[in-house]
PDB file of N, CA and C in Angstrom:
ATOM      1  N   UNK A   1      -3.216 -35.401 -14.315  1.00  0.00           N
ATOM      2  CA  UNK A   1      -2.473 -36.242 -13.388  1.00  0.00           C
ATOM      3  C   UNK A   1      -1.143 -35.570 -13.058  1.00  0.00           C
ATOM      4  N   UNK A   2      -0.713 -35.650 -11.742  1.00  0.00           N
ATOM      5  CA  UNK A   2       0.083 -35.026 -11.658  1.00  0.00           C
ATOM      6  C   UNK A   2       1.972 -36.234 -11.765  1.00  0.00           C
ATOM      7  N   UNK A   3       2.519 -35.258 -11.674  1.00  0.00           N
ATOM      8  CA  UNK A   3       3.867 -36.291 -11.976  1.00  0.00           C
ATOM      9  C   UNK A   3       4.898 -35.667 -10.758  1.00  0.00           C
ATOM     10  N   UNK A   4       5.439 -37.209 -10.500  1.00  0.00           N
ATOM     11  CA  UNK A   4       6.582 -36.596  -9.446  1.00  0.00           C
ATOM     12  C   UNK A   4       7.668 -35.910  -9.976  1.00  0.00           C
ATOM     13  N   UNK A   5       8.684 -35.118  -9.157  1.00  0.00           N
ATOM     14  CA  UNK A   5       9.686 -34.409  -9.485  1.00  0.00           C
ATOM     15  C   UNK A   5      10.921 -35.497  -9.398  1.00  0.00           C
ATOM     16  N   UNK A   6      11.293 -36.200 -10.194  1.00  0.00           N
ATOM     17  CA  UNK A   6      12.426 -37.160 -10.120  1.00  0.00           C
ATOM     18  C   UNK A   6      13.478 -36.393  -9.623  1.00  0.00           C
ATOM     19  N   UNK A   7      13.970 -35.333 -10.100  1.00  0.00           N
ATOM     20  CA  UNK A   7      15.139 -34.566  -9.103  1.00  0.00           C
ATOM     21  C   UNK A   7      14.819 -34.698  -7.763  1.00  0.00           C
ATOM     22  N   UNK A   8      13.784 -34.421  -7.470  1.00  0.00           N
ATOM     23  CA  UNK A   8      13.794 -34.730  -5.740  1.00  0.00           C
ATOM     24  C   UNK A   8      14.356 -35.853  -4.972  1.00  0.00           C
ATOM     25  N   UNK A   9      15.760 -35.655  -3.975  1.00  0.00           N
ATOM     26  CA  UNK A   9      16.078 -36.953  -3.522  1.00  0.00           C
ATOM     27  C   UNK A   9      15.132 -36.693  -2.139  1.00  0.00           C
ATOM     28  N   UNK A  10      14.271 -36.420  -1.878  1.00  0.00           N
ATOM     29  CA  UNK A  10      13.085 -37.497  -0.663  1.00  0.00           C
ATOM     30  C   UNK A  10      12.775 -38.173  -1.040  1.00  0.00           C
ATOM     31  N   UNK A  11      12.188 -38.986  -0.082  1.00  0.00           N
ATOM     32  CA  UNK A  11      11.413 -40.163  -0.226  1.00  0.00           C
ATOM     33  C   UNK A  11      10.393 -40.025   0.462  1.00  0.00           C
ATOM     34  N   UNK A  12       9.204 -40.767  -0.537  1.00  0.00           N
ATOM     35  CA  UNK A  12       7.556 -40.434  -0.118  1.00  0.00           C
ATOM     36  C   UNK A  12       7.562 -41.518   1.005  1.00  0.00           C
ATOM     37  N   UNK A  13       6.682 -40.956   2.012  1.00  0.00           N
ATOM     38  CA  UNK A  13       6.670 -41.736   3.493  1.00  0.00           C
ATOM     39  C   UNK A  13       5.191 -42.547   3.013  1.00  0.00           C
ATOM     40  N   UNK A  14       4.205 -41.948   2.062  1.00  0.00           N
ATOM     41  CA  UNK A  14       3.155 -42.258   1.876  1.00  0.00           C
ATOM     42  C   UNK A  14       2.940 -42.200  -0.004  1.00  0.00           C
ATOM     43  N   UNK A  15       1.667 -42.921  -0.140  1.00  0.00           N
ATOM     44  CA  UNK A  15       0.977 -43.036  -1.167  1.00  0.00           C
ATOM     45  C   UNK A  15       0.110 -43.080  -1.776  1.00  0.00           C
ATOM     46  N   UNK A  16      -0.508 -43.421  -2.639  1.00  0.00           N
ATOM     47  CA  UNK A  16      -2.024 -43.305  -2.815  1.00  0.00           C
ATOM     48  C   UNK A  16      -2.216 -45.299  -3.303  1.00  0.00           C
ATOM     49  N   UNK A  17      -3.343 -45.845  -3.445  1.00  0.00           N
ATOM     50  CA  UNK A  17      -3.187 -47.396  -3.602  1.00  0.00           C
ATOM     51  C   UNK A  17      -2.622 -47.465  -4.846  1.00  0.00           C
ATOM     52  N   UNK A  18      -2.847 -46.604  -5.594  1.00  0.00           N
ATOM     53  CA  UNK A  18      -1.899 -47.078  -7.143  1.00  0.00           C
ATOM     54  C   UNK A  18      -0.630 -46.918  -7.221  1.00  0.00           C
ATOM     55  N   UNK A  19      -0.061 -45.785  -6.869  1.00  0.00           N
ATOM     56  CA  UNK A  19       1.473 -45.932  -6.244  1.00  0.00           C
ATOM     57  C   UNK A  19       1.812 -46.762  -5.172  1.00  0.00           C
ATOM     58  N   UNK A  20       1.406 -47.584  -4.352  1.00  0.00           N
ATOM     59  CA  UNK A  20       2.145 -48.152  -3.392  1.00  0.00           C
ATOM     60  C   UNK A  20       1.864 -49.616  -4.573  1.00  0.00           C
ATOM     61  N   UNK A  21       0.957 -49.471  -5.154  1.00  0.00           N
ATOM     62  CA  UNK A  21       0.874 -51.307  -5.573  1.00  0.00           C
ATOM     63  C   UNK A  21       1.885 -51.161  -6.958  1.00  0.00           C
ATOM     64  N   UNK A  22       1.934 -49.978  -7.365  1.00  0.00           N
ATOM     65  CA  UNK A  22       3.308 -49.905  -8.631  1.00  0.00           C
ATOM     66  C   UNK A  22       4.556 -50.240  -7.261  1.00  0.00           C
ATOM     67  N   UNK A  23       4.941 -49.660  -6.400  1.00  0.00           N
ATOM     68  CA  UNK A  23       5.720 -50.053  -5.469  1.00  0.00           C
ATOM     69  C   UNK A  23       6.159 -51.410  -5.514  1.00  0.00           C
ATOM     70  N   UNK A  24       5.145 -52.179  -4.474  1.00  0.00           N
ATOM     71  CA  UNK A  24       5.308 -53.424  -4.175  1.00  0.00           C
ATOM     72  C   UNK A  24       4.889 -54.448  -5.239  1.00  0.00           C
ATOM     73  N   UNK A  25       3.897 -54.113  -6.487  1.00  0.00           N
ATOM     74  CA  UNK A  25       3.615 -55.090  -7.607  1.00  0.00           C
ATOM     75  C   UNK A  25       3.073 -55.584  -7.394  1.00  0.00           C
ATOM     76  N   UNK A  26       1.712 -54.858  -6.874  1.00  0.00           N
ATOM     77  CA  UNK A  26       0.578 -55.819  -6.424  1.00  0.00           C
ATOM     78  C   UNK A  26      -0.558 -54.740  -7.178  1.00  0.00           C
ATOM     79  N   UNK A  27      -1.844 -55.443  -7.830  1.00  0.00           N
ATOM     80  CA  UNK A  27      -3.195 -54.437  -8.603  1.00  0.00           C
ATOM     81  C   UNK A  27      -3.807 -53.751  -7.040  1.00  0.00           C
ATOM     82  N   UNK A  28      -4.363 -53.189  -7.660  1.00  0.00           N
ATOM     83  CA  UNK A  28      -5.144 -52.025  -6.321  1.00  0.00           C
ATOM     84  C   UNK A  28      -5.777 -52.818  -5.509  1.00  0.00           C
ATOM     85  N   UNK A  29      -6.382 -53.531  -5.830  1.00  0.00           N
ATOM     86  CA  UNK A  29      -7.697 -54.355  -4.695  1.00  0.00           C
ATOM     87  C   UNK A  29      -6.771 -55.113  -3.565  1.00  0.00           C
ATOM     88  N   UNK A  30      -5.956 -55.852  -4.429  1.00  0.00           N
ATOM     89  CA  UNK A  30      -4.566 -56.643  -3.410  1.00  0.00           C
ATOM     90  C   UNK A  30      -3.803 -56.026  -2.536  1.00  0.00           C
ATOM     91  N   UNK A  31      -3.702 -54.948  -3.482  1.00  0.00           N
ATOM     92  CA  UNK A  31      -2.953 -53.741  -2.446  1.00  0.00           C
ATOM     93  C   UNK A  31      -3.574 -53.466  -1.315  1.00  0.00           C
ATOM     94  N   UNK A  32      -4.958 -53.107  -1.282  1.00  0.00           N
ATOM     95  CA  UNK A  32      -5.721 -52.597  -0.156  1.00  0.00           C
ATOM     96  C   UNK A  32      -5.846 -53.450   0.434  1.00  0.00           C
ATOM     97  N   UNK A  33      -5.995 -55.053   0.430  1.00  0.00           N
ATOM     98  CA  UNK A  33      -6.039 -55.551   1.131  1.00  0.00           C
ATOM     99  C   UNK A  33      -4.763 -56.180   2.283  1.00  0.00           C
ATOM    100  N   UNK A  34      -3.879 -55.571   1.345  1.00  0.00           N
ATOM    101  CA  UNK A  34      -2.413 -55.988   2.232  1.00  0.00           C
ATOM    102  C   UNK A  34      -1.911 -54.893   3.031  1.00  0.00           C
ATOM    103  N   UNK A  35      -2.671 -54.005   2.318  1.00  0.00           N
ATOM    104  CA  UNK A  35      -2.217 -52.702   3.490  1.00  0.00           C
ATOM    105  C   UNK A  35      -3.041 -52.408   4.743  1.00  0.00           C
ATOM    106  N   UNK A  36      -4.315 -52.597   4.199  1.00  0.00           N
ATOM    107  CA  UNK A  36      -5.136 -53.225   5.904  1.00  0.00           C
ATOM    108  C   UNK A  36      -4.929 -54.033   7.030  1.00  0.00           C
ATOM    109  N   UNK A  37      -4.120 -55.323   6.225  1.00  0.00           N
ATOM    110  CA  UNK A  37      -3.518 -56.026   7.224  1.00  0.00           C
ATOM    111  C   UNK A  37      -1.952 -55.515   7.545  1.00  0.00           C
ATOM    112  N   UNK A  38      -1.759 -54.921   6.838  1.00  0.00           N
ATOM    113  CA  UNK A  38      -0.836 -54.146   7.971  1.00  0.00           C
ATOM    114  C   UNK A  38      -1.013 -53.462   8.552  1.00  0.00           C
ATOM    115  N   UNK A  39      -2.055 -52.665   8.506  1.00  0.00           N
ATOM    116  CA  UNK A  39      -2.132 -51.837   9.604  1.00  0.00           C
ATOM    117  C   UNK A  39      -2.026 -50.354   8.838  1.00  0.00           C
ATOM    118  N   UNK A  40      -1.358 -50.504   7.571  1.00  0.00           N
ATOM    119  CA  UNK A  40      -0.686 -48.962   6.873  1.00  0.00           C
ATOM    120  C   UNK A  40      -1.754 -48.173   5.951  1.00  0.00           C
ATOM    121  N   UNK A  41      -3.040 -48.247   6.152  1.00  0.00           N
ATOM    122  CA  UNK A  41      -3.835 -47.635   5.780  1.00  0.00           C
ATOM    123  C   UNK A  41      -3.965 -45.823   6.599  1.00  0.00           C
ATOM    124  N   UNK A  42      -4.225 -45.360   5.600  1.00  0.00           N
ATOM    125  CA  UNK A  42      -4.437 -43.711   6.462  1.00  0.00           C
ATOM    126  C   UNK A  42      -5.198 -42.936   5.727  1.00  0.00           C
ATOM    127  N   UNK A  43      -6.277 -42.736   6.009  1.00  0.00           N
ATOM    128  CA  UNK A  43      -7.569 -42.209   5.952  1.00  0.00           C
ATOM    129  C   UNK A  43      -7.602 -40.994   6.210  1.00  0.00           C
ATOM    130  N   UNK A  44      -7.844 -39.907   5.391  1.00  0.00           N
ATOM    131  CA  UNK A  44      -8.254 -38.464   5.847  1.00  0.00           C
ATOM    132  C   UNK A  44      -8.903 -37.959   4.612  1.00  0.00           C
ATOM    133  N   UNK A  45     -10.347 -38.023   5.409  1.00  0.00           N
ATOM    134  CA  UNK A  45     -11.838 -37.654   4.570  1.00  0.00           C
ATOM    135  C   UNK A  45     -11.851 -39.098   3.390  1.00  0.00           C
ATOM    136  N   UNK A  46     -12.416 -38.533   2.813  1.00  0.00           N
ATOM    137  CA  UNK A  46     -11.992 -39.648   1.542  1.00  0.00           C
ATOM    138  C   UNK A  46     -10.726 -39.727   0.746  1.00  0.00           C
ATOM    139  N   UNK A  47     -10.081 -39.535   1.122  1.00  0.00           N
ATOM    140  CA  UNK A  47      -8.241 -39.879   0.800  1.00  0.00           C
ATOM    141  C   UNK A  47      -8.064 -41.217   1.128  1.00  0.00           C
ATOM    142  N   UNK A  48      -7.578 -42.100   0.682  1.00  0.00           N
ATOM    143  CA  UNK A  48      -7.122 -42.886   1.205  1.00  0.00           C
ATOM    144  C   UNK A  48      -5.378 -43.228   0.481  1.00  0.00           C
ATOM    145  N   UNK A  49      -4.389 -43.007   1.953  1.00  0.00           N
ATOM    146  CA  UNK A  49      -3.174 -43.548   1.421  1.00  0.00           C
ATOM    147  C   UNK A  49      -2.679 -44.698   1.950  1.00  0.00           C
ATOM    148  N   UNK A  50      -1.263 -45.197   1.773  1.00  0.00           N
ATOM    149  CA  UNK A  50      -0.701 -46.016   2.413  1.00  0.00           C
ATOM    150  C   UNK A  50       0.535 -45.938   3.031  1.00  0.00           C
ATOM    151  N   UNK A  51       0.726 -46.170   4.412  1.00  0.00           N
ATOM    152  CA  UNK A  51       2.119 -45.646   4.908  1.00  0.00           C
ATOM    153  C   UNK A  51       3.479 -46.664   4.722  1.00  0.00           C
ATOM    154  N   UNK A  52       4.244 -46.011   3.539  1.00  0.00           N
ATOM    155  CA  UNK A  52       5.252 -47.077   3.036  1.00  0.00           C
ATOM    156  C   UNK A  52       5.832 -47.624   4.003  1.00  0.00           C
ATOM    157  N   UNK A  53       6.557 -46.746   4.883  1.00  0.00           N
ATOM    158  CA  UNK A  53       7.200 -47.201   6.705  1.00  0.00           C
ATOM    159  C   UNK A  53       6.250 -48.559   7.141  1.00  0.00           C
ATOM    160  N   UNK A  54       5.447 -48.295   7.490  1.00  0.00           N
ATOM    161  CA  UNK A  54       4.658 -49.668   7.546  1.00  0.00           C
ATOM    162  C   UNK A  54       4.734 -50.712   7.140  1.00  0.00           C
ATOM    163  N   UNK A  55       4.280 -50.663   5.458  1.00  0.00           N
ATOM    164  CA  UNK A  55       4.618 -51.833   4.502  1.00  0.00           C
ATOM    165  C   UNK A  55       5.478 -52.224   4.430  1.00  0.00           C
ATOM    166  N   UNK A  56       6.869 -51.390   4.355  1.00  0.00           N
ATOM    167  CA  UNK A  56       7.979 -51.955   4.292  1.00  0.00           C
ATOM    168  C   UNK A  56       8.138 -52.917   5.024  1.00  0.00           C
ATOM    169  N   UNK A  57       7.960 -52.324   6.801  1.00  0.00           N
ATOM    170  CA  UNK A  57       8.204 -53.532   7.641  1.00  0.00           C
ATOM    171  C   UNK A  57       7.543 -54.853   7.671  1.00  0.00           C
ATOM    172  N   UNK A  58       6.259 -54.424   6.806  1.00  0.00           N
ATOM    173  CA  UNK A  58       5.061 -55.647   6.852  1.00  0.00           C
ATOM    174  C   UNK A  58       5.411 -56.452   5.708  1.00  0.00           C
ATOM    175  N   UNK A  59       6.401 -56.435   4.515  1.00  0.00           N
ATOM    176  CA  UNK A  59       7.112 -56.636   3.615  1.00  0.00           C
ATOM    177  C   UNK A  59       7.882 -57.279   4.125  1.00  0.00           C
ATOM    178  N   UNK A  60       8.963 -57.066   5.264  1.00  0.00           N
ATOM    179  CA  UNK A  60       9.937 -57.612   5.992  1.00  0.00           C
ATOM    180  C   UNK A  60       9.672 -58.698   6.328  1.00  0.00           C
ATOM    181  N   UNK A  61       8.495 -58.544   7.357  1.00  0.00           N
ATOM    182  CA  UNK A  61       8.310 -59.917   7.905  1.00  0.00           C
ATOM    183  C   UNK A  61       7.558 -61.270   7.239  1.00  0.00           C
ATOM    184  N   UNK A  62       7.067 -60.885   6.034  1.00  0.00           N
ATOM    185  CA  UNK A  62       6.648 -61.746   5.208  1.00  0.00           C
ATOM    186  C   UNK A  62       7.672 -62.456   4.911  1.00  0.00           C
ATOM    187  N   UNK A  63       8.857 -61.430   4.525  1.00  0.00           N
ATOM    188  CA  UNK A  63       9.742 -62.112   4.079  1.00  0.00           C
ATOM    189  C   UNK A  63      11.167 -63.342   4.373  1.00  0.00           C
ATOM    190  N   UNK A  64      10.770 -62.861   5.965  1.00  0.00           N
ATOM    191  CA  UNK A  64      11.553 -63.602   7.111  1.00  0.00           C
ATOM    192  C   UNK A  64      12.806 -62.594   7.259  1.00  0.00           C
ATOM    193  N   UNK A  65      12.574 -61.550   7.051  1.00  0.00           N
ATOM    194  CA  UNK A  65      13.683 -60.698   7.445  1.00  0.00           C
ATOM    195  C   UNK A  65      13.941 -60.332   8.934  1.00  0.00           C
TER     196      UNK A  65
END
């Protein structure tokens, strides 16, 4: 498994479903399903990530922001 470089100040634009649901604190299945309805799913071959930019905003408006 690989590990991020904590020195790095970027920020990941994307994720894989287990990092975005450590993210937002949601288990994988929930995750995928909240990231579908946002729209922040991204598919290439069998990859599947999630586009945080997205969620965030889809986060937002849940939230009444």
């Amino acid at each position: 498994m690989k590990t991020l470089n904590k020195n790095n100040n970027t920020e990941q634009k994307s994720g894989t479903l287990e990092q975005a649901g450590m993210r937002y604190g949601f288990g994988r299945n929930t995750m995928r399903r909240i990231a579908e309805e946002a729209g922040a799913i991204i598919k290439i071959g069998k990859c599947v990530r999630v586009n945080f930019t997205v969620m965030d905003k889809y986060i937002d408006t849940l939230s009444g922001e």
